[in-house]
C-alpha atoms as a PDB file:
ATOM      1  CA  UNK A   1     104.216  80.901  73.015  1.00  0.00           C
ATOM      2  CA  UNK A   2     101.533  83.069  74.624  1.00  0.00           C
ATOM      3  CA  UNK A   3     102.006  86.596  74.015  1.00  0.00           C
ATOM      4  CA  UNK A   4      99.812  87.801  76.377  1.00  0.00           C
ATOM      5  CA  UNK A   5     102.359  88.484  78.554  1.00  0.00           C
ATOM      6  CA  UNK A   6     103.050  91.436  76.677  1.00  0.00           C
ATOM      7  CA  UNK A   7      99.960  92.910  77.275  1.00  0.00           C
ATOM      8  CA  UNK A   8     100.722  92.668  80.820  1.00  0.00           C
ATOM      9  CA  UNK A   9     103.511  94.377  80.632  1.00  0.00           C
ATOM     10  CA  UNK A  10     102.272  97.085  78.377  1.00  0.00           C
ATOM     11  CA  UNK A  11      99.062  97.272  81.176  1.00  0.00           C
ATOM     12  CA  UNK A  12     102.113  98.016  84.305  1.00  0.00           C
ATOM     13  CA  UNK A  13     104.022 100.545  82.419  1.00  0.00           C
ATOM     14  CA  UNK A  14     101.050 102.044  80.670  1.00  0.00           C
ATOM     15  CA  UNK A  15      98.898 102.419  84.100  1.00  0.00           C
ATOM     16  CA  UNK A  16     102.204 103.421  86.199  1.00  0.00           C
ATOM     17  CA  UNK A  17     102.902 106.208  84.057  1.00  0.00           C
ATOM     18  CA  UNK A  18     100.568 108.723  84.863  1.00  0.00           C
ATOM     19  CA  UNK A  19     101.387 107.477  89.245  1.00  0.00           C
ATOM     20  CA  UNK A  20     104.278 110.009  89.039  1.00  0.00           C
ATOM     21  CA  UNK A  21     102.454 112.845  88.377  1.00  0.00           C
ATOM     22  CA  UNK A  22      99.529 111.826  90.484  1.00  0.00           C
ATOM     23  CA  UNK A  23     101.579 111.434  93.183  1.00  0.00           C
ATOM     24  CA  UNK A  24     103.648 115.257  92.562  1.00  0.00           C
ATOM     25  CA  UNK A  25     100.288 116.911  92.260  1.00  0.00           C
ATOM     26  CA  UNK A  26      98.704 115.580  95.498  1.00  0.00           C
ATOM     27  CA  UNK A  27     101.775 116.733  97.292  1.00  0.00           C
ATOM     28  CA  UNK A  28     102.746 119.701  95.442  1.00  0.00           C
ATOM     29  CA  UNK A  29      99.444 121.152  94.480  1.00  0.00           C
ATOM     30  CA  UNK A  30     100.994 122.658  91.749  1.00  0.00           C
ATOM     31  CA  UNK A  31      98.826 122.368  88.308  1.00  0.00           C
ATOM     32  CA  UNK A  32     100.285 125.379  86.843  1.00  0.00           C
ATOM     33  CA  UNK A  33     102.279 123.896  84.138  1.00  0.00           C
ATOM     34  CA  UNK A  34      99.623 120.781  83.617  1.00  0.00           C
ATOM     35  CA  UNK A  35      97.856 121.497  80.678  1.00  0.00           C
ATOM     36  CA  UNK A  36      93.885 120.879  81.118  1.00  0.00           C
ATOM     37  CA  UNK A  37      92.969 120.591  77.717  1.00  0.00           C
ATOM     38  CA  UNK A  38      95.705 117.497  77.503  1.00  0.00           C
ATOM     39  CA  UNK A  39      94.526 116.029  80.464  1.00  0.00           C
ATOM     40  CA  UNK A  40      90.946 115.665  79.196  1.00  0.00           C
ATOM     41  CA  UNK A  41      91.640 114.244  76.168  1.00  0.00           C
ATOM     42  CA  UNK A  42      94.030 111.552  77.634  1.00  0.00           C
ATOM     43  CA  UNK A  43      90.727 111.067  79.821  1.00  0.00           C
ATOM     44  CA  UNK A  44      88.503 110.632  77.029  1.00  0.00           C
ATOM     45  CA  UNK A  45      91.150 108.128  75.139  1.00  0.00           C
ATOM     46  CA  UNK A  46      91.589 106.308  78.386  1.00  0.00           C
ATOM     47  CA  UNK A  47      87.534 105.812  78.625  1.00  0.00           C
ATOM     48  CA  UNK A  48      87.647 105.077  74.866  1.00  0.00           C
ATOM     49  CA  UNK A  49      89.786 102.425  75.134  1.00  0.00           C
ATOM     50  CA  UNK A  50      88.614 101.190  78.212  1.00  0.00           C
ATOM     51  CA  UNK A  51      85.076 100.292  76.386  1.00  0.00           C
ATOM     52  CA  UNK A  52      86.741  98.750  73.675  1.00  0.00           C
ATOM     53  CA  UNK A  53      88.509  96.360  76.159  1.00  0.00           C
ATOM     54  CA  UNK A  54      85.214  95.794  77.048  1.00  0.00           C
ATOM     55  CA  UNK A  55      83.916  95.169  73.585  1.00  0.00           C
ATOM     56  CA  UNK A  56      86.641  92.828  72.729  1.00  0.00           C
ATOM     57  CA  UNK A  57      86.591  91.177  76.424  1.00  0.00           C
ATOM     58  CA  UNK A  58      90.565  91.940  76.860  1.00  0.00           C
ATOM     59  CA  UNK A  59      91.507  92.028  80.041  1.00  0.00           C
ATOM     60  CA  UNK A  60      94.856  93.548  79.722  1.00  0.00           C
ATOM     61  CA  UNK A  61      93.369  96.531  77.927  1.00  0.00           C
ATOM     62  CA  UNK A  62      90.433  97.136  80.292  1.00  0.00           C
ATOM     63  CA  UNK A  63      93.274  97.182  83.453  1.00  0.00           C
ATOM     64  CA  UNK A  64      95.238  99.607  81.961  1.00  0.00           C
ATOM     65  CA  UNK A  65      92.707 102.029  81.071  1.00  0.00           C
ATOM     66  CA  UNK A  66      90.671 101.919  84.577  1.00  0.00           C
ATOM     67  CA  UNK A  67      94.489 102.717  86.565  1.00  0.00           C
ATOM     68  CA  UNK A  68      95.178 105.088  83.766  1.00  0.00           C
ATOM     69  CA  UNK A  69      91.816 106.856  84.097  1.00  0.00           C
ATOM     70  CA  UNK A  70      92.200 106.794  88.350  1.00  0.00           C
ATOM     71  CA  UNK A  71      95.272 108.611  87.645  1.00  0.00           C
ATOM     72  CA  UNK A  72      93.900 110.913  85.289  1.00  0.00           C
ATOM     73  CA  UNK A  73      91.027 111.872  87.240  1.00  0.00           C
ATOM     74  CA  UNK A  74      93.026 112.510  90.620  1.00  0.00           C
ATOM     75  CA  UNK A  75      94.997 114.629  88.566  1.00  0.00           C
ATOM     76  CA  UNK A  76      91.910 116.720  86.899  1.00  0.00           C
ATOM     77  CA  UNK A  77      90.558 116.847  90.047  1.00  0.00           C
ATOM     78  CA  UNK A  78      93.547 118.797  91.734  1.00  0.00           C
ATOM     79  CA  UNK A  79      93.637 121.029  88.431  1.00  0.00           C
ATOM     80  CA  UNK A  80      90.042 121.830  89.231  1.00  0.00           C
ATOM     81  CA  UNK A  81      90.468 122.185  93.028  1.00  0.00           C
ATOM     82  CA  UNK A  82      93.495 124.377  92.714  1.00  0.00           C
ATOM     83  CA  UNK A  83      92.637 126.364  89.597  1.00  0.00           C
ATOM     84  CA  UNK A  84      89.293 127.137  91.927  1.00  0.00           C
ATOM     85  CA  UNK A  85      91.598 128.879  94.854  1.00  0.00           C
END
């Protein structure tokens, strides 16, 4: 059996996670209870793994970590934007 299927799932529910949020803050514009310091390092793990995806050539781990990191960086962007006002 090919288990690779599992790392296609783990890629939707991994990447989705963090489209919640996204999604709140965009329409909310409310960062006040997002914690930066979180958000950066879950930016710099995402990026992490991301290049190891690339190291090993996995596929699965590269998609996660480029919708995870989108997600992550729309959201530090509207923590930067708002914090800013």
């Amino acid at each position: 059996m090919d288990f690779s299927i599992l790392g296609y799932i783990a890629t939707f529910f991994s990447a989705t996670s963090f489209l919640p949020q996204a999604v709140k803050t965009v329409r909310t514009k409310d960062v006040q209870s997002l914690s930066l310091i979180t958000y950066i390092f879950l930016l710099s793990a995402s990026v992490s793994w991301f290049s190891y995806g690339v190291y090993l050539g996995d596929i699965p781990l590269m998609a996660t970590n480029t919708l995870t990191s989108t997600f992550q960086i729309i959201i530090l962007f509207m923590m930067f934007k708002e914090k800013a006002k």
